[in-house]
PDB file of N, CA and C in Angstrom:
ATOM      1  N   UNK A   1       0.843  -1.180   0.000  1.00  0.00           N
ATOM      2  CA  UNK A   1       0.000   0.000   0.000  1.00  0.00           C
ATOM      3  C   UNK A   1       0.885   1.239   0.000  1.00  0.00           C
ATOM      4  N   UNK A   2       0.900   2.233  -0.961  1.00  0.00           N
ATOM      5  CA  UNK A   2       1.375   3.096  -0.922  1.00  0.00           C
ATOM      6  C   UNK A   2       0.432   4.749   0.025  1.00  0.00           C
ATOM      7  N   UNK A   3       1.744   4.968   1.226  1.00  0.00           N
ATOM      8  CA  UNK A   3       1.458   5.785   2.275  1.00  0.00           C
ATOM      9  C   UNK A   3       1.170   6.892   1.591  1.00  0.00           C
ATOM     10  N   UNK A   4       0.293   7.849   2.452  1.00  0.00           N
ATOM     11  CA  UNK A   4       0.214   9.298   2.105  1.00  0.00           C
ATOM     12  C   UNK A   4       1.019  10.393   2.824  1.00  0.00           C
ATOM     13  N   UNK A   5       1.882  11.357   2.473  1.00  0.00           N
ATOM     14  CA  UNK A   5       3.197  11.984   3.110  1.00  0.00           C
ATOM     15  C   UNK A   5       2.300  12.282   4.785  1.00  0.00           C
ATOM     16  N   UNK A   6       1.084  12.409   4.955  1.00  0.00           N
ATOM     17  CA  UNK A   6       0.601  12.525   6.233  1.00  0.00           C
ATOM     18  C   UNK A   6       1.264  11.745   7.434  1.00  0.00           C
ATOM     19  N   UNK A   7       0.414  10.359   6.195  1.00  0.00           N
ATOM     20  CA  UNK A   7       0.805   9.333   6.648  1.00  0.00           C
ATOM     21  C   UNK A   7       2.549   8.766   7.489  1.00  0.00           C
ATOM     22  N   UNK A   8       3.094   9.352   6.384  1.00  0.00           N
ATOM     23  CA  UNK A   8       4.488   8.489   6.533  1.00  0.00           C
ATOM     24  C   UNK A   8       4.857  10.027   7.844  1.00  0.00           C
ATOM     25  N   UNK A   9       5.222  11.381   7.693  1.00  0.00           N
ATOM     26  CA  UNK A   9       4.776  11.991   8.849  1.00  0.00           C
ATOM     27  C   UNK A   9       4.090  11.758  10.473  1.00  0.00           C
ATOM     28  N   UNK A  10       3.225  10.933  10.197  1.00  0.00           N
ATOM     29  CA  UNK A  10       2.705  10.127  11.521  1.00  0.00           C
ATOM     30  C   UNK A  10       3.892   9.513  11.970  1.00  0.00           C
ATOM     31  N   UNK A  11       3.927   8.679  10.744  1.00  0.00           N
ATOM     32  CA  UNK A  11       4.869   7.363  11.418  1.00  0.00           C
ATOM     33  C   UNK A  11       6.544   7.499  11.636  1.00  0.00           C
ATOM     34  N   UNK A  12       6.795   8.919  11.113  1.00  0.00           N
ATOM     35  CA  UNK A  12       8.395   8.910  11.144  1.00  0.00           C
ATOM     36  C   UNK A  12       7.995   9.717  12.734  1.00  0.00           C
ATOM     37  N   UNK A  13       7.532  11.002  13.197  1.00  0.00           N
ATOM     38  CA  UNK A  13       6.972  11.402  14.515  1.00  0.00           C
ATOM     39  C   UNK A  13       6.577   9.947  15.613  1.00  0.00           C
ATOM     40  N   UNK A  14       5.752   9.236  15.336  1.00  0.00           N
ATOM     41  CA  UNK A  14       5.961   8.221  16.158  1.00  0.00           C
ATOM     42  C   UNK A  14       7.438   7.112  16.040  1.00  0.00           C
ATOM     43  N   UNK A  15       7.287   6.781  15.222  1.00  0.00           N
ATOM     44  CA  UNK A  15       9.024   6.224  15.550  1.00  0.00           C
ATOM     45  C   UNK A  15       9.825   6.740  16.598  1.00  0.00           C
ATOM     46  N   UNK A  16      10.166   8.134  16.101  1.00  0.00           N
ATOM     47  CA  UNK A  16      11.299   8.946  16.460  1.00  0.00           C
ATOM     48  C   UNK A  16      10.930   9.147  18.070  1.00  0.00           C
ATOM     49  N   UNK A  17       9.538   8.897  18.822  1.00  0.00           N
ATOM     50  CA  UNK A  17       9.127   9.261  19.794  1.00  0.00           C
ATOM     51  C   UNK A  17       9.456   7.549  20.344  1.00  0.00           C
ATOM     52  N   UNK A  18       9.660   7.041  19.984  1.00  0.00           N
ATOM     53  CA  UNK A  18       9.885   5.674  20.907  1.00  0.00           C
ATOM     54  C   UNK A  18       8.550   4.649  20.504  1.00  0.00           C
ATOM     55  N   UNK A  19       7.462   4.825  19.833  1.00  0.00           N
ATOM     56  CA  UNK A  19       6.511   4.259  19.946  1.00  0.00           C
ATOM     57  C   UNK A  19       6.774   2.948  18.989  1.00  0.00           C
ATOM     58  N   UNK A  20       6.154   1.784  19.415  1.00  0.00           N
ATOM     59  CA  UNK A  20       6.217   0.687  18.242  1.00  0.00           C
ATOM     60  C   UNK A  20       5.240   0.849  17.509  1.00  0.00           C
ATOM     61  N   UNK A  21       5.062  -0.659  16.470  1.00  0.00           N
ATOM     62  CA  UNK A  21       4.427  -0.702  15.295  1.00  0.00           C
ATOM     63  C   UNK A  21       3.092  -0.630  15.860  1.00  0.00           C
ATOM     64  N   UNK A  22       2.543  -1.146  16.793  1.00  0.00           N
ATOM     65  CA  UNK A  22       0.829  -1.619  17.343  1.00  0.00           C
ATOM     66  C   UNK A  22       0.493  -0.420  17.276  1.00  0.00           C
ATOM     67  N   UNK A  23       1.061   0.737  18.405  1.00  0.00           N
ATOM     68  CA  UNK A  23       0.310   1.932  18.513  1.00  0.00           C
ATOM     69  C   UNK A  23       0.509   2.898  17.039  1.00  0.00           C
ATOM     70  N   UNK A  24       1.059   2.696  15.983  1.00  0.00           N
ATOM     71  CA  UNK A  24       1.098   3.597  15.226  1.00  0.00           C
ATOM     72  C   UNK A  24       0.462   2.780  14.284  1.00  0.00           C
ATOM     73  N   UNK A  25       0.136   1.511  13.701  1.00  0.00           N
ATOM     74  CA  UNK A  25      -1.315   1.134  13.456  1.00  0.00           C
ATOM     75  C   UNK A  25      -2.432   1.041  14.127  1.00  0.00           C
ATOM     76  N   UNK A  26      -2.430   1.537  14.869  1.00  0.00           N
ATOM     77  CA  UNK A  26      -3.764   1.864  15.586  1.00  0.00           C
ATOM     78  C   UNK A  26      -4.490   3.638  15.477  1.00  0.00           C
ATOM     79  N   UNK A  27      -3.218   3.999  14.933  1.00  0.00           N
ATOM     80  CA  UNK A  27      -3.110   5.919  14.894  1.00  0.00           C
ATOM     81  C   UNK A  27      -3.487   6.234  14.059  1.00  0.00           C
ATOM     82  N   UNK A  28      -3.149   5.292  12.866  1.00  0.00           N
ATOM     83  CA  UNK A  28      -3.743   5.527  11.138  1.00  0.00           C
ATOM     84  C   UNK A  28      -4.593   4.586  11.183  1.00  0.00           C
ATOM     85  N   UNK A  29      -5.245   3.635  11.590  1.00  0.00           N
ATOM     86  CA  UNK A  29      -6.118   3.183  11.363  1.00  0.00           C
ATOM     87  C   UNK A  29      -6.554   3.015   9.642  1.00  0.00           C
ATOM     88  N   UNK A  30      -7.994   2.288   8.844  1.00  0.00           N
ATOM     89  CA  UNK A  30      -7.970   2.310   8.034  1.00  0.00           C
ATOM     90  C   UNK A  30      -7.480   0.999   8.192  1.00  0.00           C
ATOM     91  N   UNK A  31      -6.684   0.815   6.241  1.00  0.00           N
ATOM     92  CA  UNK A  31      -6.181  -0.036   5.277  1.00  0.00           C
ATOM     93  C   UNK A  31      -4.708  -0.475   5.937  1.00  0.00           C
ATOM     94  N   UNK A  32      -3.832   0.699   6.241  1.00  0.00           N
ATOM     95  CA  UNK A  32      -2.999   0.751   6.461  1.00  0.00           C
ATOM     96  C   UNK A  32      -2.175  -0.599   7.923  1.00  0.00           C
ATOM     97  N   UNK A  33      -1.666  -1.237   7.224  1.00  0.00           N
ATOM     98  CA  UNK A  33      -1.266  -2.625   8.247  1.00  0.00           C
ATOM     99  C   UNK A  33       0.286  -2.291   8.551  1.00  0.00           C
ATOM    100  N   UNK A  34       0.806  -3.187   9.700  1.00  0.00           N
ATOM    101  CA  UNK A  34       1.672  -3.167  10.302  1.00  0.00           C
ATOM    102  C   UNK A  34       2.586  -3.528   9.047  1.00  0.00           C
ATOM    103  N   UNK A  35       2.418  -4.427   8.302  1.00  0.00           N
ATOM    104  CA  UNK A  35       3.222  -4.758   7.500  1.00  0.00           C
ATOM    105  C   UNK A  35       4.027  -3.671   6.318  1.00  0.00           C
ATOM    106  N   UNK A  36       2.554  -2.379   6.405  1.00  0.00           N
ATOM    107  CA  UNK A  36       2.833  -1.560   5.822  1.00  0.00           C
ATOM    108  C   UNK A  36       4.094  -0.048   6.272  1.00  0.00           C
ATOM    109  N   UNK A  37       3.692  -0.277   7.510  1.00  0.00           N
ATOM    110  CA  UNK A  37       4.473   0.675   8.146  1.00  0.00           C
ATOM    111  C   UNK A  37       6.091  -0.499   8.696  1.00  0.00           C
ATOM    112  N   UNK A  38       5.943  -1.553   8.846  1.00  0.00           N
ATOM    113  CA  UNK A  38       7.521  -1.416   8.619  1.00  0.00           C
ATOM    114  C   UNK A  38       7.986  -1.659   7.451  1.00  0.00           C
ATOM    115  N   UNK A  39       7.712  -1.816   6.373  1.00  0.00           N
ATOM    116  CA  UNK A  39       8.086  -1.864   5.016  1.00  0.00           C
ATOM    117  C   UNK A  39       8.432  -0.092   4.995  1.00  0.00           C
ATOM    118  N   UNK A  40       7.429   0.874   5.107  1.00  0.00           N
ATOM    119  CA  UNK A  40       8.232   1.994   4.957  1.00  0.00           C
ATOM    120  C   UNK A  40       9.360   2.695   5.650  1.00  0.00           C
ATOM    121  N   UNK A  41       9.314   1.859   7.060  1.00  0.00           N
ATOM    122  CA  UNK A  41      10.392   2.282   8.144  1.00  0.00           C
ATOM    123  C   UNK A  41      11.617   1.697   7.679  1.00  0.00           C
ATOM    124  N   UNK A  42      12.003   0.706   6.997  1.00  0.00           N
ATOM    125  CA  UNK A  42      13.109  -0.081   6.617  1.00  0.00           C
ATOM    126  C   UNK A  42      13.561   0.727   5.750  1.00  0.00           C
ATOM    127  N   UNK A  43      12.588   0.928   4.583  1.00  0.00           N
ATOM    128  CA  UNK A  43      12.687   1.882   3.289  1.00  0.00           C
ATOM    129  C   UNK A  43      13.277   2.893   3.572  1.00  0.00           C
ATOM    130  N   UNK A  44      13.130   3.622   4.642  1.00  0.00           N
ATOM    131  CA  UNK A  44      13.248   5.560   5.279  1.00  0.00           C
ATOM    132  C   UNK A  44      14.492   5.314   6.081  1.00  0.00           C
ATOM    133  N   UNK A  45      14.739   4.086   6.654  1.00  0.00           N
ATOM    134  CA  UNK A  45      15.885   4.282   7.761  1.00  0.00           C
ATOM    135  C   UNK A  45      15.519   4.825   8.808  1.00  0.00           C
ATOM    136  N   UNK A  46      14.267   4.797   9.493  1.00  0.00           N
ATOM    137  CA  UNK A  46      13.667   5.952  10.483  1.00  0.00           C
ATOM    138  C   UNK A  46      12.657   3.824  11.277  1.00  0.00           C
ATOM    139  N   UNK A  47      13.856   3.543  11.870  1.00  0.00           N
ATOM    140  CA  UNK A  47      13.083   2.219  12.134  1.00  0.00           C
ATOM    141  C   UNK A  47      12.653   2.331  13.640  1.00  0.00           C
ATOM    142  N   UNK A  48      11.920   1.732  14.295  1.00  0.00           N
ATOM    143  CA  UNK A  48      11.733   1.770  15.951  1.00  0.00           C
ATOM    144  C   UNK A  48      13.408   1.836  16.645  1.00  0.00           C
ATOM    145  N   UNK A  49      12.832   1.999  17.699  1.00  0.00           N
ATOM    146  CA  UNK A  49      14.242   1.774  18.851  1.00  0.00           C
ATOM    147  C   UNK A  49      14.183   0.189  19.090  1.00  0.00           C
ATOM    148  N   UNK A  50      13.270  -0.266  18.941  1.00  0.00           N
ATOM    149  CA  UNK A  50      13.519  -1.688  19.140  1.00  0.00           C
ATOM    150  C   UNK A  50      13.917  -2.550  17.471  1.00  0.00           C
ATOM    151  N   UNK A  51      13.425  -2.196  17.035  1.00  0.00           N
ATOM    152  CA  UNK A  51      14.105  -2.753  15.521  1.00  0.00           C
ATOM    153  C   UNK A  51      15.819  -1.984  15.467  1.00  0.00           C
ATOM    154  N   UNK A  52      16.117  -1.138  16.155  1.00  0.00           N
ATOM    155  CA  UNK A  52      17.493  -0.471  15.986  1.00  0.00           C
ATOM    156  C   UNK A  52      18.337  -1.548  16.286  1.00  0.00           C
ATOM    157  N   UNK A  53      17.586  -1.663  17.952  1.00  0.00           N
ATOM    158  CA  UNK A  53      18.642  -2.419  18.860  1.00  0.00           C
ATOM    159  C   UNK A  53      18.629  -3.877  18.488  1.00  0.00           C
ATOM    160  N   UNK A  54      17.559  -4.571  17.970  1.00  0.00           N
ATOM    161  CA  UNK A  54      17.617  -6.064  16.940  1.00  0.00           C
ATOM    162  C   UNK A  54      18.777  -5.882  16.173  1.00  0.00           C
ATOM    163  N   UNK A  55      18.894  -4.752  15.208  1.00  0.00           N
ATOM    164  CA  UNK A  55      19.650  -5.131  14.001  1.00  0.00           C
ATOM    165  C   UNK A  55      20.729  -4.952  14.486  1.00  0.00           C
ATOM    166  N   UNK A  56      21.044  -4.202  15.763  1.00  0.00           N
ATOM    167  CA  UNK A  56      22.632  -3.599  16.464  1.00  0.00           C
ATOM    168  C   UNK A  56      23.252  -5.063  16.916  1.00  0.00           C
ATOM    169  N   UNK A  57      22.223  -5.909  17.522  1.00  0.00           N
ATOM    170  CA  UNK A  57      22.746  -7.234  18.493  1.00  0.00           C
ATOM    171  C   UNK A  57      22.460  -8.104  17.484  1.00  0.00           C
ATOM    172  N   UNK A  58      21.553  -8.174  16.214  1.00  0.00           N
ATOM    173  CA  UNK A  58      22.428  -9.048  14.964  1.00  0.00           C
ATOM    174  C   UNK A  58      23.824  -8.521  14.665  1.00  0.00           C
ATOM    175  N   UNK A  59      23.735  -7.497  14.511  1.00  0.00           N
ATOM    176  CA  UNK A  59      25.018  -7.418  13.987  1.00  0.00           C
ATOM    177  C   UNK A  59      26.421  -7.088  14.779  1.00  0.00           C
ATOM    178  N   UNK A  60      25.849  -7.730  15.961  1.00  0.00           N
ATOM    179  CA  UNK A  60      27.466  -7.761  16.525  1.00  0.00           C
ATOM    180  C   UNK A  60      27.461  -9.354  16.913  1.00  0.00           C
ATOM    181  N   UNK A  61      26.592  -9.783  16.827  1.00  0.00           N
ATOM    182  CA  UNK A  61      26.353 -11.260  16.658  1.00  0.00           C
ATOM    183  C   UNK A  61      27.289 -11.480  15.343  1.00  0.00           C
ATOM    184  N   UNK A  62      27.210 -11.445  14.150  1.00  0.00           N
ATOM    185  CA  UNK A  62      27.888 -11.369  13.296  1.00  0.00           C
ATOM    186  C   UNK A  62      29.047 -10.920  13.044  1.00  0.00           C
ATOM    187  N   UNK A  63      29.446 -10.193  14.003  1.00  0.00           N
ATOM    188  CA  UNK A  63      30.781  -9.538  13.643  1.00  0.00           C
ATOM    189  C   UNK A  63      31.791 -10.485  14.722  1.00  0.00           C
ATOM    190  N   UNK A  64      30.873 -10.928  15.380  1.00  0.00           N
ATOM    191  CA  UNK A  64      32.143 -12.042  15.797  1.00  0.00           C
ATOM    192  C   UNK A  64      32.490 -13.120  15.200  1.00  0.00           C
ATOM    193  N   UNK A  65      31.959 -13.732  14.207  1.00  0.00           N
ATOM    194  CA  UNK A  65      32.027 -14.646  13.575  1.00  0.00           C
ATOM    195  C   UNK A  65      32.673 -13.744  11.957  1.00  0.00           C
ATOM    196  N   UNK A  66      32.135 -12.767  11.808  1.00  0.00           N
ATOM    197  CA  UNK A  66      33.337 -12.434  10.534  1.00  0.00           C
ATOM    198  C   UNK A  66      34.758 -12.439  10.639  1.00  0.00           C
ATOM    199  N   UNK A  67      34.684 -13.340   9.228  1.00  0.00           N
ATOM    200  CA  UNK A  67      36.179 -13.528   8.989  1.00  0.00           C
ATOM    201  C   UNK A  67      36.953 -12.705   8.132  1.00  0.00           C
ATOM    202  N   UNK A  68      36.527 -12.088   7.192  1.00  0.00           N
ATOM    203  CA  UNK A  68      36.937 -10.758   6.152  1.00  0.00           C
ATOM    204  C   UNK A  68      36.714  -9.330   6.629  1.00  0.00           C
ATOM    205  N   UNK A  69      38.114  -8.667   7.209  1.00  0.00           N
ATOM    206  CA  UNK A  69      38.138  -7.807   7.548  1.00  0.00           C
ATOM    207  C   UNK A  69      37.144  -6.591   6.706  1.00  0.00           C
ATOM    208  N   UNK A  70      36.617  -6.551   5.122  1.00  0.00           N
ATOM    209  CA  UNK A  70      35.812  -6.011   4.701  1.00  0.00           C
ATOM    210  C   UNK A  70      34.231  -5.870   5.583  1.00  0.00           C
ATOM    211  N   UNK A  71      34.267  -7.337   5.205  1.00  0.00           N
ATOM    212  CA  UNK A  71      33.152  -7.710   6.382  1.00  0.00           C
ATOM    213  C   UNK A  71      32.801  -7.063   7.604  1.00  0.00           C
ATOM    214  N   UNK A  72      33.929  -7.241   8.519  1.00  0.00           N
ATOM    215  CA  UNK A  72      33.852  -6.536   9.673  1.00  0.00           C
ATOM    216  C   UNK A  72      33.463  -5.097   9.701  1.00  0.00           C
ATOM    217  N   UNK A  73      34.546  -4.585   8.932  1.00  0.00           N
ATOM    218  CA  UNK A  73      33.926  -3.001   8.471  1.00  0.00           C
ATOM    219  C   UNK A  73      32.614  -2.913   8.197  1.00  0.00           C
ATOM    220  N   UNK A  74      31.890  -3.706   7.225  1.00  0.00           N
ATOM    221  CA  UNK A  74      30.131  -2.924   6.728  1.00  0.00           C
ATOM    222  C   UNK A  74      29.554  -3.345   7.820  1.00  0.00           C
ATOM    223  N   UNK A  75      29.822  -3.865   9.045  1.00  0.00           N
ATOM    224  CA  UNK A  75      29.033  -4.593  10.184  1.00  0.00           C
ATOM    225  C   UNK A  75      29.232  -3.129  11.106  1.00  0.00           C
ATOM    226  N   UNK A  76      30.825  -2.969  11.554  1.00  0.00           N
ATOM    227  CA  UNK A  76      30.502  -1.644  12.422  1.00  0.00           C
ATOM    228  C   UNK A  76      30.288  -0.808  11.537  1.00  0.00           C
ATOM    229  N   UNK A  77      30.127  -0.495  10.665  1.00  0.00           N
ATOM    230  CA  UNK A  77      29.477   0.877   9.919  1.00  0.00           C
ATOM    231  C   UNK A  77      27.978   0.802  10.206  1.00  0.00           C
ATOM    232  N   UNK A  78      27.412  -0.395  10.144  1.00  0.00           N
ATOM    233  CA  UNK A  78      26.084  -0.604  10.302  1.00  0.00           C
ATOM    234  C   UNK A  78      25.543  -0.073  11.744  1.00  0.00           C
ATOM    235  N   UNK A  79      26.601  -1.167  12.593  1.00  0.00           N
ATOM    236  CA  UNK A  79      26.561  -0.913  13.920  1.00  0.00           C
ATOM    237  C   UNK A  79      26.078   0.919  14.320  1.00  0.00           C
ATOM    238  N   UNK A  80      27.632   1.331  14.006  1.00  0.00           N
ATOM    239  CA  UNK A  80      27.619   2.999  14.015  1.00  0.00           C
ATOM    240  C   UNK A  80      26.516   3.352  14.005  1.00  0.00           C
ATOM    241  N   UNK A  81      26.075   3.261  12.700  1.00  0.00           N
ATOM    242  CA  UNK A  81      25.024   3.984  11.922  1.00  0.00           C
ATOM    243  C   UNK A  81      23.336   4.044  13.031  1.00  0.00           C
ATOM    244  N   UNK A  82      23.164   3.204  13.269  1.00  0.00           N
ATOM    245  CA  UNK A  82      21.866   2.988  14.133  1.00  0.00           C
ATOM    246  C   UNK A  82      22.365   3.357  15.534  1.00  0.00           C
ATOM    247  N   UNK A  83      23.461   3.324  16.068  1.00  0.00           N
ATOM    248  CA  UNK A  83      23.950   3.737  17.159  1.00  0.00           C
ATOM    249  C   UNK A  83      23.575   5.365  17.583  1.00  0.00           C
ATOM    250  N   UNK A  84      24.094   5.848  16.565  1.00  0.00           N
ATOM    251  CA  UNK A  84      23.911   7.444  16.035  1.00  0.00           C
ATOM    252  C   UNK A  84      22.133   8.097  15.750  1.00  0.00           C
ATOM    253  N   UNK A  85      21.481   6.728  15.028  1.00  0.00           N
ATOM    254  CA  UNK A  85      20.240   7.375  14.570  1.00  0.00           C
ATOM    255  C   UNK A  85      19.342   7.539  16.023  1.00  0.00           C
ATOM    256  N   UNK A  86      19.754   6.020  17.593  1.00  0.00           N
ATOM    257  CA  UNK A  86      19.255   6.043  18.585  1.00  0.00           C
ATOM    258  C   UNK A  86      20.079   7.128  19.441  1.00  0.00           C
ATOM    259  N   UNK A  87      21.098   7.577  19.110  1.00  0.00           N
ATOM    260  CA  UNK A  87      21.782   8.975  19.849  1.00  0.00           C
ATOM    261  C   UNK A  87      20.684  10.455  19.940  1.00  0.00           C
ATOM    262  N   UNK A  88      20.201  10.423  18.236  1.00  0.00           N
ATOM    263  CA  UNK A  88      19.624  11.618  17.529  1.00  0.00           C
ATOM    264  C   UNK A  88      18.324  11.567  17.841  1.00  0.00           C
ATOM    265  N   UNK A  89      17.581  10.070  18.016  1.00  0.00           N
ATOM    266  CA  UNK A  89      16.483  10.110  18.740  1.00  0.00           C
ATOM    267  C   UNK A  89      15.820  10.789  20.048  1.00  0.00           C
ATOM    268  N   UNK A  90      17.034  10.023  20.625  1.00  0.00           N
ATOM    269  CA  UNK A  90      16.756  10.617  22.242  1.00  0.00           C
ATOM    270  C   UNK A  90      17.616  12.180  22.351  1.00  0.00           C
ATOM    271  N   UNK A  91      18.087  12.562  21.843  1.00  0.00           N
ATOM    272  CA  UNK A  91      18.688  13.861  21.790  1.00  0.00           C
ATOM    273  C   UNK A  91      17.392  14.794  21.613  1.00  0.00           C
ATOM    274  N   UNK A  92      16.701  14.445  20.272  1.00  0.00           N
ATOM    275  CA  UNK A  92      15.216  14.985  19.896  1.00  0.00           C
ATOM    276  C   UNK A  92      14.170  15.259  21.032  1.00  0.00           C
ATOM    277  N   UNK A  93      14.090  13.903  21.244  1.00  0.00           N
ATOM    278  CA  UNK A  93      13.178  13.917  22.506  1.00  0.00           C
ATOM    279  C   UNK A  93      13.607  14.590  23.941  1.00  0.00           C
ATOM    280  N   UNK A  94      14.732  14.734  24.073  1.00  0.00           N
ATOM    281  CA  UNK A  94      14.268  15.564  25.384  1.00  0.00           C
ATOM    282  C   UNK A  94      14.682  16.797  24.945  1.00  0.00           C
ATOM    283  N   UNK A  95      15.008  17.275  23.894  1.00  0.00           N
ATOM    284  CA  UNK A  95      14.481  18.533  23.738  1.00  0.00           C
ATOM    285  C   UNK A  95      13.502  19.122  23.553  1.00  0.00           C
ATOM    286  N   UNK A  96      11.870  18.386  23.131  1.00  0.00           N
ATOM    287  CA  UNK A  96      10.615  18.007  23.123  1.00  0.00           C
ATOM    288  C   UNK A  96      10.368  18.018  24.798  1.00  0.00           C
ATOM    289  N   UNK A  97      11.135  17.381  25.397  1.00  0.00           N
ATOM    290  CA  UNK A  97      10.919  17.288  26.865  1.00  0.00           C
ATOM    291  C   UNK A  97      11.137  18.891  27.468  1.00  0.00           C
ATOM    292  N   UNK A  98      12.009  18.776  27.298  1.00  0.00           N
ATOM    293  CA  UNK A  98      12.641  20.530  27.867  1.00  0.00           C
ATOM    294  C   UNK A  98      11.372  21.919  27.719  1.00  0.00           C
ATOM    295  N   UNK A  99      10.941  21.649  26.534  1.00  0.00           N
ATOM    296  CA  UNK A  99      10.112  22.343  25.859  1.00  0.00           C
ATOM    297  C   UNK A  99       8.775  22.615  26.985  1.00  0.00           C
ATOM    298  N   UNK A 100       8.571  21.100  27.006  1.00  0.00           N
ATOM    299  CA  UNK A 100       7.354  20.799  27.691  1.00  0.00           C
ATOM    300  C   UNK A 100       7.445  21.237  29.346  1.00  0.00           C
ATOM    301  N   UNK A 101       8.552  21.109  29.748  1.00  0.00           N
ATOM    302  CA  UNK A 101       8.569  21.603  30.985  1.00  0.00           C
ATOM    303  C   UNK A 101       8.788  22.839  31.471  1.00  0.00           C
ATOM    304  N   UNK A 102       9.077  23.444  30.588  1.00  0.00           N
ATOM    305  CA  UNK A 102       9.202  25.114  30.810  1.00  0.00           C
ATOM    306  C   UNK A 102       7.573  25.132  30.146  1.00  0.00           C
ATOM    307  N   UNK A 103       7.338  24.637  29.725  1.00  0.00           N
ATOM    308  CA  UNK A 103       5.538  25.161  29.055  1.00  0.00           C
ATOM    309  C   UNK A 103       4.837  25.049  30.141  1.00  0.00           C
ATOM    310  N   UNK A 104       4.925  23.995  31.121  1.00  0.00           N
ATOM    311  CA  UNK A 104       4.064  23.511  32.330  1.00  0.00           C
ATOM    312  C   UNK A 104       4.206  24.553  33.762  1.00  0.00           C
ATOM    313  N   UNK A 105       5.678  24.745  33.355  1.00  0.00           N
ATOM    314  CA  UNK A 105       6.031  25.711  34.826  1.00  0.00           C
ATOM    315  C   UNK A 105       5.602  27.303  34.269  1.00  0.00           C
TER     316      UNK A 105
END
């Protein structure tokens, strides 16, 4: 099913907020299936914190067993890479936080 930029908007805002797949098919409601929203999260690079940390502990699962130093490299690059996107996450969010607490006081 192809998303509507609303759509994919919802779901990159919920991602980035920590939320999984259930509650953000439940947000768009409709047609729109789980299957659909992680097919576009894979696509975008904008995946849950829990799909981060899966692919982080596959892939250091794997990097102990690589034997081609090439290898090793696209594994911590990978590694890196999601390391950084869950850095930028939570960096986001509590500046969202910060926000909110000077709004309240």
């Amino acid at each position: 099913m192809a998303l509507t930029t609303q759509q994919q908007e919802t779901i990159d805002s919920m991602i980035m907020a920590g939320k999984t797949f259930d509650p953000v098919t439940k947000e768009l409601g409709g047609n729109v299936t789980w299957v659909d929203i992680q097919r576009y999260t894979w696509e975008s690079g904008n995946m849950s914190w829990q799909g981060s940390m899966k692919m982080i502990s596959t892939r250091l699962k794997k990097l102990r067993t690589a034997t081609k130093e090439r290898e090793r490299a696209n594994l911590a690059e990978e590694i890196r890479a999601r390391a950084k996107y869950l850095y930028n996450c939570v960096k986001a969010m509590r500046g969202k936080l910060e926000k909110i607490k000077k709004a309240v006081k």
